[in-house]
Protein backbone atom coordinates (compact mmCIF):
# COMPACT_ATOMS: atom_id res chain seq x y z
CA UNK A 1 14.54 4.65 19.41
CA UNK A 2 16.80 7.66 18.64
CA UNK A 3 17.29 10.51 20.49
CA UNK A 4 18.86 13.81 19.15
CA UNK A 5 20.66 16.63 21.47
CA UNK A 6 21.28 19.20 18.24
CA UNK A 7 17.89 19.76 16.07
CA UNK A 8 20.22 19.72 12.76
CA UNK A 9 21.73 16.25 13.53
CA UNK A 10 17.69 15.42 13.58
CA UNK A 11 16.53 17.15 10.30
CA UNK A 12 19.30 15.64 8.49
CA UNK A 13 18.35 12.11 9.52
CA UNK A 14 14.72 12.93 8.89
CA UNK A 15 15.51 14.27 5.37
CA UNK A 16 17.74 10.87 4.48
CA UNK A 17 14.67 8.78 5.88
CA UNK A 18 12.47 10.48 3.49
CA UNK A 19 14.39 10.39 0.81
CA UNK A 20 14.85 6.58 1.04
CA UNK A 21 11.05 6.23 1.76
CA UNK A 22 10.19 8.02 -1.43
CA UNK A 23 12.79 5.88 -3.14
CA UNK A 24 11.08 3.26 -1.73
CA UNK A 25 7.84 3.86 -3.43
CA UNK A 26 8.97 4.52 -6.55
CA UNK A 27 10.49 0.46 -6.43
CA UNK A 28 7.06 -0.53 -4.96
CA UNK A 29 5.05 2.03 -7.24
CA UNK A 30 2.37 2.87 -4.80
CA UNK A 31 2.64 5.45 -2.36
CA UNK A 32 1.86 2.93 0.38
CA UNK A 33 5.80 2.42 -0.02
CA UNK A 34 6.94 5.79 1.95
CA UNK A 35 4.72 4.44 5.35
CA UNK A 36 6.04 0.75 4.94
CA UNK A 37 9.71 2.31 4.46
CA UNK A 38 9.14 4.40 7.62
CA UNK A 39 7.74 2.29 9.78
CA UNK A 40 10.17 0.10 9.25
CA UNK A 41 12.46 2.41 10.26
CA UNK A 42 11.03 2.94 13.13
CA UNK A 43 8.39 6.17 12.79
CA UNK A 44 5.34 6.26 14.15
CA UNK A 45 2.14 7.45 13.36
CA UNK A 46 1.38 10.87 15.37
CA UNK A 47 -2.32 12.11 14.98
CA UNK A 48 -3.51 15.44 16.21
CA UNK A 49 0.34 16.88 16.23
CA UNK A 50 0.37 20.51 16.79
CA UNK A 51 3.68 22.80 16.31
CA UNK A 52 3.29 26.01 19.53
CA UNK A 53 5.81 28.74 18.50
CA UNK A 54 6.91 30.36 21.21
């Protein structure tokens, strides 16, 4: 597990993630590939997630 203390260092991690996980399913060809890349990665899968602006 990773933990963050600046939201940018965060987001850029994030975006690199993604853009291997996309990557990723373009070599696989389904888009199954981006959640197998990410979960291998460590993500998890976060139902019900709501963003409060405050």
């Amino acid at each position: 597990q990773m933990t963050f203390h600046k939201e940018g260092d965060a987001s850029s991690t994030a975006e690199k993630d993604l853009e291997l996980a996309f990557n990723h399913k373009k070599q696989v060809g389904s888009d199954y590939g981006v959640a197998e890349y990410l979960k291998a990665e460590g993500y998890l899968s976060v139902s019900d997630f709501n963003i409060v602006k405050s």
